[in-house]
N, C-alpha and C. Protein backbone atom coordinates (compact mmCIF):
# COMPACT_ATOMS: atom_id res chain seq x y z
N UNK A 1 0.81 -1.19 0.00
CA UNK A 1 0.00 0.00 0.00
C UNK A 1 0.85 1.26 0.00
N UNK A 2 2.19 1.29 0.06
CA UNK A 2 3.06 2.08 0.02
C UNK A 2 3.93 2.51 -1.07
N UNK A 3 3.04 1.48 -1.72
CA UNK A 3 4.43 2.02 -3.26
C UNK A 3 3.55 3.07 -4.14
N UNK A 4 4.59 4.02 -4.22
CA UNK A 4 3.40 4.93 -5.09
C UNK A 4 3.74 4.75 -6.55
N UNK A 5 2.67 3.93 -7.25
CA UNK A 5 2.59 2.92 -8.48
C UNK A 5 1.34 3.37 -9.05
N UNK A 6 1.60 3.92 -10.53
CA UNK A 6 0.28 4.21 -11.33
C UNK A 6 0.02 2.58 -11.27
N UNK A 7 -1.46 2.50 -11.26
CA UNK A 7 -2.26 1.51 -11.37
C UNK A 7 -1.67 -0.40 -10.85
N UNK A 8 -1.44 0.30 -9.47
CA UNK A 8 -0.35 -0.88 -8.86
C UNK A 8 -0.92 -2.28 -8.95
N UNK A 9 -2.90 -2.33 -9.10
CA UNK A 9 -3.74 -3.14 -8.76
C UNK A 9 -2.69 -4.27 -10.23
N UNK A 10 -1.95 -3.71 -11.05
CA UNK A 10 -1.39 -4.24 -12.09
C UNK A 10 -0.33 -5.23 -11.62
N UNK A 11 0.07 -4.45 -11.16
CA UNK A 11 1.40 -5.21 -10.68
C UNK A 11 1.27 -5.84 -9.28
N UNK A 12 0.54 -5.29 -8.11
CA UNK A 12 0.83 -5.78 -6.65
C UNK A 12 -0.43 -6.44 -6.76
N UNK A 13 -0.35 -8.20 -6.33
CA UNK A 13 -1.82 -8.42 -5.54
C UNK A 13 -1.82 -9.02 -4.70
N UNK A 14 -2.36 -8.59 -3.49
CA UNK A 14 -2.11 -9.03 -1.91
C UNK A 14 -3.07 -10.10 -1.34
N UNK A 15 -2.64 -11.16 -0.97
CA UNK A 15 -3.37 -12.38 -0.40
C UNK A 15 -2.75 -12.05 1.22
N UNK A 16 -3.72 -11.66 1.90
CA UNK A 16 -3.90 -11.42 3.42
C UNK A 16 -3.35 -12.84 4.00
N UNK A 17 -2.76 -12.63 4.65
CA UNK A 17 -2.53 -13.64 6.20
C UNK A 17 -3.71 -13.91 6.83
N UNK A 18 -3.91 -15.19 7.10
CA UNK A 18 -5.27 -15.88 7.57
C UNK A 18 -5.29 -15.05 9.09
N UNK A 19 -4.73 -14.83 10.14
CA UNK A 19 -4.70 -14.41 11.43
C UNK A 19 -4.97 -12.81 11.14
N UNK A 20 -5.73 -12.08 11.94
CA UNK A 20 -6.47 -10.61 11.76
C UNK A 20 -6.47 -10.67 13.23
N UNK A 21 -6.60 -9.25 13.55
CA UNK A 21 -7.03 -8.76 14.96
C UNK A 21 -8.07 -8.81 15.31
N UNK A 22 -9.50 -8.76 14.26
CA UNK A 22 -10.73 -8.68 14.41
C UNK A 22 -10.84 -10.06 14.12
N UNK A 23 -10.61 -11.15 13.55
CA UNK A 23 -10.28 -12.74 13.90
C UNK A 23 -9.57 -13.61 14.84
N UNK A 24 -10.26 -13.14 15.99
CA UNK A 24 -9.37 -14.46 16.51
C UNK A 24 -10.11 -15.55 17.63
N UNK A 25 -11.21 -15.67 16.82
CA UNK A 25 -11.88 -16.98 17.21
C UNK A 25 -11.24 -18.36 16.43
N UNK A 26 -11.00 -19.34 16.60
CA UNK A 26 -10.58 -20.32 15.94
C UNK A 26 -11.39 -21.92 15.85
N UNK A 27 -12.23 -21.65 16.65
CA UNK A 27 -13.40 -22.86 16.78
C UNK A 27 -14.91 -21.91 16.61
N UNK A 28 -15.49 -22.00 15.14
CA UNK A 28 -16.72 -21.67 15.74
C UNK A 28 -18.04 -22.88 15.51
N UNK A 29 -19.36 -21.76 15.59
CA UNK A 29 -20.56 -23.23 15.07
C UNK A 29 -20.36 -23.37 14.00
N UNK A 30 -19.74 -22.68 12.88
CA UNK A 30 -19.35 -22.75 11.47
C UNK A 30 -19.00 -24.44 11.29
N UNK A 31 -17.79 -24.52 12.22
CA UNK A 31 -17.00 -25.34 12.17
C UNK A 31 -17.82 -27.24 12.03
N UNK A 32 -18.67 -27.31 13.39
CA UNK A 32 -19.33 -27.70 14.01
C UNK A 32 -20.19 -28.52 12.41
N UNK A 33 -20.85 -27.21 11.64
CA UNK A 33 -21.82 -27.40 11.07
C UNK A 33 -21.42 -27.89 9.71
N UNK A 34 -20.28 -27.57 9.36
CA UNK A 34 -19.62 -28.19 7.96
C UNK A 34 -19.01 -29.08 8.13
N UNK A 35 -19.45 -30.10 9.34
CA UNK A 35 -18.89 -31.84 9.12
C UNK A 35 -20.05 -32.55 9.12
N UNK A 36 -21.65 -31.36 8.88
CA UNK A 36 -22.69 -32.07 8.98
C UNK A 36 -22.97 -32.81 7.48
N UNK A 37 -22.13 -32.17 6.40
CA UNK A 37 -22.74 -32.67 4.92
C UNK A 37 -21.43 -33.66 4.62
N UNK A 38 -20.72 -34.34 5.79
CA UNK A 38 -19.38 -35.39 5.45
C UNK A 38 -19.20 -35.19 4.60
N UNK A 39 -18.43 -34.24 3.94
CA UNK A 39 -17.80 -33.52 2.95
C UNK A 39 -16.46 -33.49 3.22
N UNK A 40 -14.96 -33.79 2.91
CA UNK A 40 -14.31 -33.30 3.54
C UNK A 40 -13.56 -32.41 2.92
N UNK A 41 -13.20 -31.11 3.20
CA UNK A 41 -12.58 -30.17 2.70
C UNK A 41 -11.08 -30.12 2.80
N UNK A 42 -10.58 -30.00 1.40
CA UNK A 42 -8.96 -29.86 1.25
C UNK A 42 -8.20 -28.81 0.83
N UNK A 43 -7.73 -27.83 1.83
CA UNK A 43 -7.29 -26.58 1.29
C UNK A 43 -5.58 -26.66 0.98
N UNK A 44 -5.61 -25.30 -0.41
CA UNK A 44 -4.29 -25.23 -0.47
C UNK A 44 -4.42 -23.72 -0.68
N UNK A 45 -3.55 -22.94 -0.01
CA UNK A 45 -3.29 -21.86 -0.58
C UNK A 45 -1.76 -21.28 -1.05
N UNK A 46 -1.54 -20.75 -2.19
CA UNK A 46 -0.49 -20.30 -2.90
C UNK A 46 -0.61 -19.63 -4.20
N UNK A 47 0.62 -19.26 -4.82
CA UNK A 47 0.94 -19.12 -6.29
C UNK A 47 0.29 -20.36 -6.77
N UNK A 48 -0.25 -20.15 -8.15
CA UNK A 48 -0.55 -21.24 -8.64
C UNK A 48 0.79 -21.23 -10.12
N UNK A 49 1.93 -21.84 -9.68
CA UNK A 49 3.06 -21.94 -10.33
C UNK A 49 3.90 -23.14 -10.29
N UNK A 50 4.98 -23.36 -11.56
CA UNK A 50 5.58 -24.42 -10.87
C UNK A 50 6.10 -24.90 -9.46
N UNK A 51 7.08 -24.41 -8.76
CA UNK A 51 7.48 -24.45 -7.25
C UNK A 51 6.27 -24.58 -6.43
N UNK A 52 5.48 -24.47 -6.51
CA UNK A 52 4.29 -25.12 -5.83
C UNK A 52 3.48 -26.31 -5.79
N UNK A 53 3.67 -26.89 -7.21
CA UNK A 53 3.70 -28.28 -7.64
C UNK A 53 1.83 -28.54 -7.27
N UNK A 54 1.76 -27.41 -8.75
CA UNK A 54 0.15 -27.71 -9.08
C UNK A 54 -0.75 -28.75 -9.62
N UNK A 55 0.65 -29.42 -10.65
CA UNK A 55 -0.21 -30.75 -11.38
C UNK A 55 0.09 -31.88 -10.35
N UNK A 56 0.79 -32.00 -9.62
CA UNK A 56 1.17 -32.49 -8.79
C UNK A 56 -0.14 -32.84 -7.90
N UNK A 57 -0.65 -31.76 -7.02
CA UNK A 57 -1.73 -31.46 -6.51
C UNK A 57 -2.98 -31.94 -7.07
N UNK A 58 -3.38 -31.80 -8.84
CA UNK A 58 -4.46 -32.00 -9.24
C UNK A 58 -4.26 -33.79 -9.31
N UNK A 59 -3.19 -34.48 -9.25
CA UNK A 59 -3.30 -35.65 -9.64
C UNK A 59 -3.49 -36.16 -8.49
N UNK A 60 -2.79 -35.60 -6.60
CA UNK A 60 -3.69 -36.35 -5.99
C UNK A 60 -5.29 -36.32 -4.95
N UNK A 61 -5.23 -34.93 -6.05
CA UNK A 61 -7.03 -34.88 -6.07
C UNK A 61 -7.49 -36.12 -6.72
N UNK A 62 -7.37 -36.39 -7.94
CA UNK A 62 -8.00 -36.97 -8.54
C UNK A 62 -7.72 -38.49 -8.32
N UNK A 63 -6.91 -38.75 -7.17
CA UNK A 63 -6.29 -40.72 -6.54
C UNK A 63 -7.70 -40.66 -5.77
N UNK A 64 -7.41 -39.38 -4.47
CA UNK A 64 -8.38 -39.56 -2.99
C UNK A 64 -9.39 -39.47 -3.95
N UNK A 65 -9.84 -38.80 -4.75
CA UNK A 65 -11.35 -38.96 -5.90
C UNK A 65 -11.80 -40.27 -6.15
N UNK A 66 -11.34 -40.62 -6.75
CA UNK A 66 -11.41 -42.14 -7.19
C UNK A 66 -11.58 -43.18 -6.25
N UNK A 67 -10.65 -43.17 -5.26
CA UNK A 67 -10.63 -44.08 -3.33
C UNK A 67 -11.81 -43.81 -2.86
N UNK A 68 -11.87 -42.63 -2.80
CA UNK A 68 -13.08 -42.10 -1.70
C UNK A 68 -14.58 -41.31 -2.14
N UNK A 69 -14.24 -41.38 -3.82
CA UNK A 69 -15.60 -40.84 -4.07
C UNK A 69 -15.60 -39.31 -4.50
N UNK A 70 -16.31 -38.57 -5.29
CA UNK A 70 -15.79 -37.21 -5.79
C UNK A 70 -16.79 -36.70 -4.96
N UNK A 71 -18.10 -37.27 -3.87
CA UNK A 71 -19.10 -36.76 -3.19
C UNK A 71 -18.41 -36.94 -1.98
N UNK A 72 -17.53 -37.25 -1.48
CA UNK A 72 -16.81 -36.94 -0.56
C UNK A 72 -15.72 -35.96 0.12
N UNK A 73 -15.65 -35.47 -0.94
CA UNK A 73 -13.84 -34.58 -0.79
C UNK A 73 -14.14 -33.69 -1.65
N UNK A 74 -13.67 -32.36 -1.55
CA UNK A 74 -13.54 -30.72 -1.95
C UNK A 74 -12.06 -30.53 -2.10
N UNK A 75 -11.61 -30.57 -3.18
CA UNK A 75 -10.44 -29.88 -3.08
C UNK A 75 -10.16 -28.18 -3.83
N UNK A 76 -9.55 -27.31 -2.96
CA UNK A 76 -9.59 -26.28 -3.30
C UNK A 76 -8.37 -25.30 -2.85
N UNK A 77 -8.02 -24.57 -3.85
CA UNK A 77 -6.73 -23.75 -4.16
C UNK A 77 -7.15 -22.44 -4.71
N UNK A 78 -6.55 -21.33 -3.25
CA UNK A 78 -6.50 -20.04 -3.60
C UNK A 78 -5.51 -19.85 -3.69
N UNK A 79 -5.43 -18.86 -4.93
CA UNK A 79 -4.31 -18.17 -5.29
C UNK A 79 -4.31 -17.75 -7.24
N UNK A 80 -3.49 -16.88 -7.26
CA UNK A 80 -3.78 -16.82 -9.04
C UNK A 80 -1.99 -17.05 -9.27
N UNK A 81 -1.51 -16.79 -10.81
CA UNK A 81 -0.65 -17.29 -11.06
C UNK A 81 -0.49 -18.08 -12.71
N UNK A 82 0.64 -18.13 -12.76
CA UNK A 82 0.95 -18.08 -14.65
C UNK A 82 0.47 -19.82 -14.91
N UNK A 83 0.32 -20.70 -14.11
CA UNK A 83 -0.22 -21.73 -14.32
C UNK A 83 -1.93 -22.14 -14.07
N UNK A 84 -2.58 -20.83 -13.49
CA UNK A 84 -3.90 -21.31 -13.31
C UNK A 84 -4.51 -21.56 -13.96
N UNK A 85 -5.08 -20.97 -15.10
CA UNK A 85 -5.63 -21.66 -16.39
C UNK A 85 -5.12 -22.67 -17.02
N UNK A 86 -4.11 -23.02 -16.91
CA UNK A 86 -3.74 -24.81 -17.32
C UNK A 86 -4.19 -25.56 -16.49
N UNK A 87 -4.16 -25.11 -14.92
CA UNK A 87 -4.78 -26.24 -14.31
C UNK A 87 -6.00 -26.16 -14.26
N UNK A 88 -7.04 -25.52 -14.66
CA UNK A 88 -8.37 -25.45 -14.41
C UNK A 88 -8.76 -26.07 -15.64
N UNK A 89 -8.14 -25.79 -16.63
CA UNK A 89 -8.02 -26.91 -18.22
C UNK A 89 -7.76 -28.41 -17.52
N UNK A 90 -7.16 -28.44 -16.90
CA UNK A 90 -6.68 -29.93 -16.76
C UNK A 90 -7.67 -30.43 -15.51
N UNK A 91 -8.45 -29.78 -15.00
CA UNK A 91 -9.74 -30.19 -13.88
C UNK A 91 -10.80 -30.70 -14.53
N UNK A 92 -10.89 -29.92 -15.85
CA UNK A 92 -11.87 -30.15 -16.33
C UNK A 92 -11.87 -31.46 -17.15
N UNK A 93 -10.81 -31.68 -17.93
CA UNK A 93 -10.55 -32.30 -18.87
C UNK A 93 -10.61 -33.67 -18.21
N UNK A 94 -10.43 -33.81 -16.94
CA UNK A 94 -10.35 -35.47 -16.60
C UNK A 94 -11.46 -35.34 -15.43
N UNK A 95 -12.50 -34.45 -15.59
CA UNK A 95 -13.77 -34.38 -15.29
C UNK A 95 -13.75 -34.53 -13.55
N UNK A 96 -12.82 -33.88 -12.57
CA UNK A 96 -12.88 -33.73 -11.37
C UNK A 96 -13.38 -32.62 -11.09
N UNK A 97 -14.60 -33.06 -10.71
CA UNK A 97 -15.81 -31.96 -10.28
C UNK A 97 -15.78 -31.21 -8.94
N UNK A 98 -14.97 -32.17 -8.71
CA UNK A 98 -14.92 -31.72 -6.64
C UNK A 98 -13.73 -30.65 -6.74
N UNK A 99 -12.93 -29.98 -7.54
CA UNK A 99 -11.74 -29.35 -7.36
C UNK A 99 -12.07 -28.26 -8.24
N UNK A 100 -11.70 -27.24 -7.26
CA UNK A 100 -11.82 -25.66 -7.90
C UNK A 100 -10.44 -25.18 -7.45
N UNK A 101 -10.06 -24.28 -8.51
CA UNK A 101 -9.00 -22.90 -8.47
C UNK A 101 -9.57 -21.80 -8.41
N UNK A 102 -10.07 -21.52 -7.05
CA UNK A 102 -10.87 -19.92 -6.72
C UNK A 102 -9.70 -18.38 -7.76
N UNK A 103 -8.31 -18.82 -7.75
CA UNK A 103 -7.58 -17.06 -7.82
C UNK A 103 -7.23 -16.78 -6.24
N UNK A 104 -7.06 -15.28 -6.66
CA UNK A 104 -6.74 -14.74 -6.01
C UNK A 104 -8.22 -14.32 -4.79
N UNK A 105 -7.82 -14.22 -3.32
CA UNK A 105 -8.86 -13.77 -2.52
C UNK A 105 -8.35 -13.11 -1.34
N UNK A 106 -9.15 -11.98 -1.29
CA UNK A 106 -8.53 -10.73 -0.61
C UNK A 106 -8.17 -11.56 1.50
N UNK A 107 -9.21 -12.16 2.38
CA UNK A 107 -9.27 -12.89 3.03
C UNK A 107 -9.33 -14.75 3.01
N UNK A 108 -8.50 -14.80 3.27
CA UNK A 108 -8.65 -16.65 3.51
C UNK A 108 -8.66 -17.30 5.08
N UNK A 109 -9.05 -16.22 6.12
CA UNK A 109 -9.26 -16.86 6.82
C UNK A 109 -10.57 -18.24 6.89
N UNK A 110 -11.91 -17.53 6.30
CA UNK A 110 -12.90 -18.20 6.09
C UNK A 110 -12.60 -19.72 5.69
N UNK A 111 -11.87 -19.55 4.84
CA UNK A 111 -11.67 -21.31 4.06
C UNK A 111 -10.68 -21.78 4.70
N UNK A 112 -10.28 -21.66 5.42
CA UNK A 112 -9.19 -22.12 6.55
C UNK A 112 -10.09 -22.84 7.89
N UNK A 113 -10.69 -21.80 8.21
CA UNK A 113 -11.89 -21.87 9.30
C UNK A 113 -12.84 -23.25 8.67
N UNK A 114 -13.53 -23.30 7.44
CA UNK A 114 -13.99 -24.39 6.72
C UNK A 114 -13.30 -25.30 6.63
N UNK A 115 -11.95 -25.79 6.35
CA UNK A 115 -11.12 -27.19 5.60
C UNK A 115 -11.51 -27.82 7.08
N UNK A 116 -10.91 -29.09 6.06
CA UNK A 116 -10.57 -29.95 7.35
C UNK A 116 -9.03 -30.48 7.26
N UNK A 117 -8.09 -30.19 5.94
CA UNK A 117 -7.19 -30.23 6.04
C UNK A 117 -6.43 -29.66 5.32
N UNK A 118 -5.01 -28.99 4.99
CA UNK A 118 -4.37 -27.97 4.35
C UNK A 118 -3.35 -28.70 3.67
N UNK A 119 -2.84 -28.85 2.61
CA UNK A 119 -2.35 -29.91 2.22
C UNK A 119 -1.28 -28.61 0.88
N UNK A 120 -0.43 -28.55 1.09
CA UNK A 120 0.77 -28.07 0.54
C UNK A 120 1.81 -28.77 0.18
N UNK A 121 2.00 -29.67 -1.36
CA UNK A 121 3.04 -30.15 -1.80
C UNK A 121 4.19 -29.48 -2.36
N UNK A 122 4.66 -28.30 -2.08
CA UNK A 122 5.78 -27.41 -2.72
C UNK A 122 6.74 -28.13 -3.28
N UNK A 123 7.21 -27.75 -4.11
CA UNK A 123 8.98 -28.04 -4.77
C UNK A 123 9.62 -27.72 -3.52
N UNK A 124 9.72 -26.21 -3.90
CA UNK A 124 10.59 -25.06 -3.09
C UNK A 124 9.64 -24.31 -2.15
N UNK A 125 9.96 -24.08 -1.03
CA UNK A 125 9.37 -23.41 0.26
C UNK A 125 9.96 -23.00 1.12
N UNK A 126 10.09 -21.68 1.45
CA UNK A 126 11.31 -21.63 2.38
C UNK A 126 10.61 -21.61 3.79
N UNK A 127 9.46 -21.27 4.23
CA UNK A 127 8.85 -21.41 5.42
C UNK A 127 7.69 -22.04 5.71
N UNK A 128 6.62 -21.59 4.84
CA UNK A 128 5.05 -22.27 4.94
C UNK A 128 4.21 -21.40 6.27
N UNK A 129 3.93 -19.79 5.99
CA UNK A 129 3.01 -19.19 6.79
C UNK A 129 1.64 -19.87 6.62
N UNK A 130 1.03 -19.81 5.67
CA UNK A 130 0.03 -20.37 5.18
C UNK A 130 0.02 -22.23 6.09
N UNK A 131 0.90 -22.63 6.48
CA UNK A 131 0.72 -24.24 7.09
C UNK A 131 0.40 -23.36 8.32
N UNK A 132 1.67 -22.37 9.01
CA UNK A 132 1.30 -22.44 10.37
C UNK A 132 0.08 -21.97 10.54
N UNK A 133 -0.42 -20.99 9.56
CA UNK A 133 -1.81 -20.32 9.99
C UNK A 133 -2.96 -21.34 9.92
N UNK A 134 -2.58 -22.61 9.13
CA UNK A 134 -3.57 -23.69 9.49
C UNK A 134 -3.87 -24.55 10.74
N UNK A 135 -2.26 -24.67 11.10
CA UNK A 135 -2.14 -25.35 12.35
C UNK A 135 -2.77 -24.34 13.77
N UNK A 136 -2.84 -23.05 13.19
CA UNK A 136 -3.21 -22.41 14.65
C UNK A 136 -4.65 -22.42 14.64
N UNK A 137 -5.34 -23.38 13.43
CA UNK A 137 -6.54 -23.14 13.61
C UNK A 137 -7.15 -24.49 13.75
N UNK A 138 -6.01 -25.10 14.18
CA UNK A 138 -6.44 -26.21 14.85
C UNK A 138 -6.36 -27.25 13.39
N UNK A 139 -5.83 -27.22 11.92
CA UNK A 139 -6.53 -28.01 11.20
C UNK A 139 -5.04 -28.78 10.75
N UNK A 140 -5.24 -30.35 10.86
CA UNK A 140 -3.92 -30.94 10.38
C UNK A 140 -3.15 -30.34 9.26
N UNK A 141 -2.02 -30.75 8.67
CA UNK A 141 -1.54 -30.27 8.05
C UNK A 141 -0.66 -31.41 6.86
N UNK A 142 -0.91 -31.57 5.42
CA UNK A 142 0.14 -32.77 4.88
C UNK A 142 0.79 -31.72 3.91
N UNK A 143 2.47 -31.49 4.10
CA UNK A 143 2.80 -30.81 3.36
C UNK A 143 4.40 -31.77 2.86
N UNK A 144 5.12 -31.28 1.97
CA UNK A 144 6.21 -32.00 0.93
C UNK A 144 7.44 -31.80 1.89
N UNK A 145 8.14 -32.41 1.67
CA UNK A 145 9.81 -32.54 2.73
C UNK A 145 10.57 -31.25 2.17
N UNK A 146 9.78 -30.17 1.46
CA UNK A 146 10.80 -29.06 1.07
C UNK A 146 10.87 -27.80 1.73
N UNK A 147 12.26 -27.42 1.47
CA UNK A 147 12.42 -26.43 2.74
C UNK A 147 12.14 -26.31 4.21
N UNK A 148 11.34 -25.49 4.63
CA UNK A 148 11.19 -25.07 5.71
C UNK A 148 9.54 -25.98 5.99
N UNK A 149 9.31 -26.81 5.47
CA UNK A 149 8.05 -26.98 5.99
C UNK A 149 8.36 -28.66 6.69
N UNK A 150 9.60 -29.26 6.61
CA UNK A 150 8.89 -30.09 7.87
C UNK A 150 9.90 -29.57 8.99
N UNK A 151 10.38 -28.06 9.00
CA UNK A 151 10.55 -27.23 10.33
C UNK A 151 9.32 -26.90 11.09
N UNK A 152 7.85 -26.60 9.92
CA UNK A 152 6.81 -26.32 10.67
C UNK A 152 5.80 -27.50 11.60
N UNK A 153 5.90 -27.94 10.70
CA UNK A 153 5.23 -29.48 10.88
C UNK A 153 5.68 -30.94 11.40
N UNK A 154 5.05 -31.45 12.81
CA UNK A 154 5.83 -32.62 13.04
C UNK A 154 4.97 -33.72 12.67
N UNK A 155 5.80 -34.56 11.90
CA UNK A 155 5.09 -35.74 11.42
C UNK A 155 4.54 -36.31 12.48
N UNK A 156 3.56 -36.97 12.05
CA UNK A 156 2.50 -38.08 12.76
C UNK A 156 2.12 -37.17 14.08
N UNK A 157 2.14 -36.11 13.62
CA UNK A 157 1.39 -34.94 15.67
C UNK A 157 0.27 -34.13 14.50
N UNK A 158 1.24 -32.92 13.88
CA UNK A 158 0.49 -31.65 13.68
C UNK A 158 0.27 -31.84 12.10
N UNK A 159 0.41 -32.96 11.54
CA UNK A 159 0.18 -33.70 10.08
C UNK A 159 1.16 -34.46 9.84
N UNK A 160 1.52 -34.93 8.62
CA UNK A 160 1.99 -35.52 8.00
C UNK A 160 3.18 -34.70 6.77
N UNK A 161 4.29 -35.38 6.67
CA UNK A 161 5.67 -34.88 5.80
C UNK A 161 5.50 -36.16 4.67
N UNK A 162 5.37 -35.92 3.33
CA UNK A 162 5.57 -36.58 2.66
C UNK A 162 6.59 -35.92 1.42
N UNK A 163 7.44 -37.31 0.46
CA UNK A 163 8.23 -36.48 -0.66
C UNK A 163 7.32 -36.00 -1.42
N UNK A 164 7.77 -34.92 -1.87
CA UNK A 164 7.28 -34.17 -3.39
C UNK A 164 6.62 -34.79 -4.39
N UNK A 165 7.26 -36.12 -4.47
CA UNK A 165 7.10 -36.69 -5.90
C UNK A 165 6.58 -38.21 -5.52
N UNK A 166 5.78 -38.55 -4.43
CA UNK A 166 5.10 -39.80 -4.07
C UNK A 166 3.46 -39.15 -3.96
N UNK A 167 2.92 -39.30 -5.25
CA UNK A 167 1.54 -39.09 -5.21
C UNK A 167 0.31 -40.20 -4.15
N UNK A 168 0.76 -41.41 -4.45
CA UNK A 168 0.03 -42.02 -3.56
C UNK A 168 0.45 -42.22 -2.25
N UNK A 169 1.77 -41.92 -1.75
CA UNK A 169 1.41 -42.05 -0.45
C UNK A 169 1.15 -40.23 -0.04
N UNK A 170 0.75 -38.97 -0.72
CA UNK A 170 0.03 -38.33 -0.29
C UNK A 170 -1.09 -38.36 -0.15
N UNK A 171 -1.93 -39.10 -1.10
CA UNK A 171 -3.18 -39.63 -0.94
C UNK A 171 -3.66 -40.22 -0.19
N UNK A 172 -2.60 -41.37 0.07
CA UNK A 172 -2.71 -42.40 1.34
C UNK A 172 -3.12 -41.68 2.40
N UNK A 173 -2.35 -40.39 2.69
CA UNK A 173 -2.05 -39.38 3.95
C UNK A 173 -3.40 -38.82 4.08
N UNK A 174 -3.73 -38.39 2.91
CA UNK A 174 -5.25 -37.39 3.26
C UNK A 174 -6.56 -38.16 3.51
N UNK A 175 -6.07 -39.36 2.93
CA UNK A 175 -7.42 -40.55 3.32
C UNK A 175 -7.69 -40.62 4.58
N UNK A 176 -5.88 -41.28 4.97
CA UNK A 176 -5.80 -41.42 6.74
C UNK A 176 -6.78 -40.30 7.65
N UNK A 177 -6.58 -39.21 6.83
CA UNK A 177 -7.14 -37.91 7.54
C UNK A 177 -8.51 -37.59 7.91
N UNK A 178 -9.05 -38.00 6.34
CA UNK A 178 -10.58 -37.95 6.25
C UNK A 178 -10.85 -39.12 6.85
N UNK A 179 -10.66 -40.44 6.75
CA UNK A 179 -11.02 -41.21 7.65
C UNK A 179 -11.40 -41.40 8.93
């Protein structure tokens, strides 16, 4: 908000930190009430780019799909980015109905508050705010052995550490979860 930039909305776009001052309930009836339609919700938030390891992501949407049913599981990714329209091409194309690429969204506490689990396969990561702000909201966490994220995360407590490039045993992981 400080750069003085003709038409910055061009160049800068800001995805808020899930934690706010005027947020800091972390259990509500919300919560309570969206395990009434056994749905289970799978959040990711990021760039939607390579180092984030998007097709990656859509393929093990589409394992837990298949295991567990596409009326079971929500998978969903905020964020925009030079790969989003390929992957929303590639959602469609192998007809996984349960998985949306919202873009960009000014607040994500809400869909944080909703998941039931946060699931971040990165390449490259050097910290993972977005994991801890899941974990402070109480919601497991399965994220990739890169960088800084199994500094955030202890296996088999506050989620699950899996490699980058083992699609089914991430799947395996989120089953365990929804299960």
């Amino acid at each position: 908000k400080f750069w003085n930039l003709q038409k910055k909305e061009e160049w800068v776009n800001v995805t808020y930190n899930t934690i706010r001052e005027d947020d800091k309930s972390l259990n509500t009836q919300e919560d309570e009430k969206k395990h009434a339609n056994n749905i289970a919700k799978i959040l990711t938030i990021g760039h939607v780019r390579w180092d984030k390891n998007p097709m990656f992501w859509i393929d093990v949407a589409e394992i837990v799909s298949k295991k567990i049913g596409q009326d079971n599981v929500e998978f969903l990714w905020l964020g925009g980015g030079e790969l989003l329209e390929e992957c929303v091409r590639k959602v469609k194309s192998i007809n996984l109905n349960n998985t949306f690429f919202k873009g960009s969204v000014n607040n994500t506490s809400e869909f944080v508050k909703n998941c039931d689990i946060y699931f971040q396969p990165s390449l490259v990561e050097s910290f993972g705010i977005c994991v801890l702000e899941a974990m402070s909201m109480g919601r497991p966490c399965i994220v990739s052995n890169s960088g800084g994220l199994p500094e955030v995360v202890e296996d088999n407590k506050t989620g699950f550490i899996v490699g980058n490039d083992n699609k089914e045993l991430m799947a395996e992981k989120i089953i365990k979860l929804i299960e």
